[in-house]
N, C-alpha and C. Protein backbone atom coordinates (compact mmCIF):
# COMPACT_ATOMS: atom_id res chain seq x y z
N UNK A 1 -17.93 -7.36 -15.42
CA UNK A 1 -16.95 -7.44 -14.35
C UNK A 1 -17.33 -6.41 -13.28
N UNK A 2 -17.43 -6.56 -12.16
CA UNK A 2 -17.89 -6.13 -11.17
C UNK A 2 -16.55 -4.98 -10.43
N UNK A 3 -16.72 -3.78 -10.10
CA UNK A 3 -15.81 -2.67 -9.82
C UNK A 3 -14.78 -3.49 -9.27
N UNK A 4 -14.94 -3.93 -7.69
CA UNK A 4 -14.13 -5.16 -6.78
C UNK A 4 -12.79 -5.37 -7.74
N UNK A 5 -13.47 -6.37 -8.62
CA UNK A 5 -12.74 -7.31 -9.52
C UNK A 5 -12.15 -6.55 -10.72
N UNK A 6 -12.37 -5.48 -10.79
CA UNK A 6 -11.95 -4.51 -11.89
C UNK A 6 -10.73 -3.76 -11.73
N UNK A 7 -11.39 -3.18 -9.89
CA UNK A 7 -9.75 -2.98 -9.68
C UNK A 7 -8.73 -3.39 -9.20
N UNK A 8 -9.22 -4.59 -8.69
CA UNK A 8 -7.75 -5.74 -8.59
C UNK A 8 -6.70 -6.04 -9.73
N UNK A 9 -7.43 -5.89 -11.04
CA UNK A 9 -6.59 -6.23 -11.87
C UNK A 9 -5.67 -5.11 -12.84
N UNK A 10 -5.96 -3.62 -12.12
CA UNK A 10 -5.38 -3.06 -12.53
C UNK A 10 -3.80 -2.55 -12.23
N UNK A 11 -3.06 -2.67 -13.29
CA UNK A 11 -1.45 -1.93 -12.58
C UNK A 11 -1.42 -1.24 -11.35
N UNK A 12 -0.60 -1.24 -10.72
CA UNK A 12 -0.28 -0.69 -9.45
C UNK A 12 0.09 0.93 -9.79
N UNK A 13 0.55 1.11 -10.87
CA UNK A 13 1.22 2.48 -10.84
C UNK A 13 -0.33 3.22 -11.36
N UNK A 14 -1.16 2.63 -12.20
CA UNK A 14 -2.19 3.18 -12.19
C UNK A 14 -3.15 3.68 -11.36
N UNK A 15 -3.40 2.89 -10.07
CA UNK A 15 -4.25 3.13 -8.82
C UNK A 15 -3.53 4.15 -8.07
N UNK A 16 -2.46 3.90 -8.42
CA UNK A 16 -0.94 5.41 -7.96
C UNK A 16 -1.92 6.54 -8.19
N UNK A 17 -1.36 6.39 -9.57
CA UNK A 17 -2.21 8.11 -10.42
C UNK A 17 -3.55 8.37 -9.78
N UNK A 18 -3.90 7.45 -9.55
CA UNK A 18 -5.17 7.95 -9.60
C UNK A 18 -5.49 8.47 -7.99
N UNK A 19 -5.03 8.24 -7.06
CA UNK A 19 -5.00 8.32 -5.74
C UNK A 19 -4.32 9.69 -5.81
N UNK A 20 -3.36 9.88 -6.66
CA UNK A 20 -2.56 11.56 -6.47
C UNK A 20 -3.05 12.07 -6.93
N UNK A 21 -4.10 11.92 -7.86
CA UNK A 21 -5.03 12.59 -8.91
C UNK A 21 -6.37 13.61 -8.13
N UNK A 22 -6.80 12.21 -6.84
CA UNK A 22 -7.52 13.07 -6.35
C UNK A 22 -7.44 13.22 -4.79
N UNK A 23 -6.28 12.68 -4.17
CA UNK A 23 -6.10 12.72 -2.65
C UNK A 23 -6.70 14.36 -2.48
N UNK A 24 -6.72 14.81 -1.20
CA UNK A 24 -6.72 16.23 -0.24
C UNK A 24 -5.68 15.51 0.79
N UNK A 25 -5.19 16.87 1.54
CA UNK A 25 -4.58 16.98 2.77
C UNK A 25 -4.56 15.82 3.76
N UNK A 26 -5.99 15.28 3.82
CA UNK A 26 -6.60 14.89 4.69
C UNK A 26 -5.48 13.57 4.52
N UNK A 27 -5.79 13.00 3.63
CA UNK A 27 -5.26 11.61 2.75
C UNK A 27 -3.60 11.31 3.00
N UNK A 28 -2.92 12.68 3.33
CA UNK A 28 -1.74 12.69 2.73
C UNK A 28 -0.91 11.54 4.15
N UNK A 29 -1.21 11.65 5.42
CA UNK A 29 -0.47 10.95 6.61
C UNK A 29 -0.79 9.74 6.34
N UNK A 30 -2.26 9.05 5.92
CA UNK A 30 -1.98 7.87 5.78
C UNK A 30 -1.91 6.93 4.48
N UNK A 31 -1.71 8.12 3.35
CA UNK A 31 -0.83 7.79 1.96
C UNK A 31 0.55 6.97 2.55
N UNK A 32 1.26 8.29 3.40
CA UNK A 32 2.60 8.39 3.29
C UNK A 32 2.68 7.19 4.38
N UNK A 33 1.78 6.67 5.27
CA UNK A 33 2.34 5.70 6.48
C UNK A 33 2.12 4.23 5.43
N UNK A 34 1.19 4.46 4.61
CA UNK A 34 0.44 2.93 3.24
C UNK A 34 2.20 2.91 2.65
N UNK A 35 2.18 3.82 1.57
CA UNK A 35 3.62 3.78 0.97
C UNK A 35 4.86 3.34 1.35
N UNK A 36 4.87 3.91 2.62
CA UNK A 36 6.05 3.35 4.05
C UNK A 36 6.07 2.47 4.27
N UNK A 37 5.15 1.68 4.41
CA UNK A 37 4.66 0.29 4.85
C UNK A 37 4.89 -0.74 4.05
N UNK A 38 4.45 -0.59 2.51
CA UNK A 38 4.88 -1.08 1.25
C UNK A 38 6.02 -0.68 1.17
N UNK A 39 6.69 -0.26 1.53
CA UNK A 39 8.19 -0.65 0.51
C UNK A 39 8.87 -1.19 1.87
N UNK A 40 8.33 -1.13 3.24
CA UNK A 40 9.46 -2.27 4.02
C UNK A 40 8.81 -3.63 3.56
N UNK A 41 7.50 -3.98 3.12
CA UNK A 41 7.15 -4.99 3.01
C UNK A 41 7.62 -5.65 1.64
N UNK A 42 8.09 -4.71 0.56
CA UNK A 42 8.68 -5.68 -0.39
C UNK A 42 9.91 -5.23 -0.31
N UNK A 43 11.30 -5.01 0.19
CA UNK A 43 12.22 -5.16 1.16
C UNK A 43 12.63 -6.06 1.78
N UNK A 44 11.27 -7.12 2.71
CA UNK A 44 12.16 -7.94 3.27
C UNK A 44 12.06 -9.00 2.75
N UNK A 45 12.98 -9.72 2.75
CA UNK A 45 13.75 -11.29 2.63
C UNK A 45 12.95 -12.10 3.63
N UNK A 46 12.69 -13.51 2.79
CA UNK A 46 12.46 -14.62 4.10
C UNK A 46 11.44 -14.40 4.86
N UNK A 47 10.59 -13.89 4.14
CA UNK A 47 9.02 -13.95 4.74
C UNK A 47 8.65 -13.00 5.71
N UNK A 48 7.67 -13.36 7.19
CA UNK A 48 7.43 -12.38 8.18
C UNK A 48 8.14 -12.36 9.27
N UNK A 49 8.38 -11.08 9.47
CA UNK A 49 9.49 -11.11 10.77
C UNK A 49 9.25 -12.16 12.12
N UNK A 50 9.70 -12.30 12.60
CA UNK A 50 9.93 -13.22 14.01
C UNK A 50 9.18 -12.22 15.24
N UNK A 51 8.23 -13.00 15.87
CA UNK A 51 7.73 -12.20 16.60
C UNK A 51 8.17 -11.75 17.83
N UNK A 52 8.12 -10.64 18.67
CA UNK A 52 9.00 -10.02 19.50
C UNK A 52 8.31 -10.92 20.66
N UNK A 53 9.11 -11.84 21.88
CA UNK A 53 9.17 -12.47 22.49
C UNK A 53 9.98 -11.68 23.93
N UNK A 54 9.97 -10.53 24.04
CA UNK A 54 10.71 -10.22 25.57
C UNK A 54 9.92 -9.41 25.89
N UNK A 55 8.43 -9.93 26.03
CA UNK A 55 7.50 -8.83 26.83
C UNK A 55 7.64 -9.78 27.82
């Protein structure tokens, strides 16, 4: 099994650990904007938002 495909199939809370295991500083703004992002995205209802139309 090829890495790719190895870690697709692993738990989510596992790739967790392992990302806090070895982040730096550097990592931490766009941890926290990834994380942010994921939880409005399993949050919303009814698919993808409606696209903004009053430009």
């Amino acid at each position: 099994m090829s890495p790719a495909s190895a870690s697709s199939t692993r738990p989510l809370d596992q790739i967790n650990a392992d990302i806090r295991a070895t982040r730096n500083g550097r990592d931490e703004p766009r941890l926290s904007a990834a994380e942010e992002e994921l939880a409005t995205r399993r949050a919303r209802k009814g698919g993808r938002p409606r696209k903004d139309t009053t430009e």
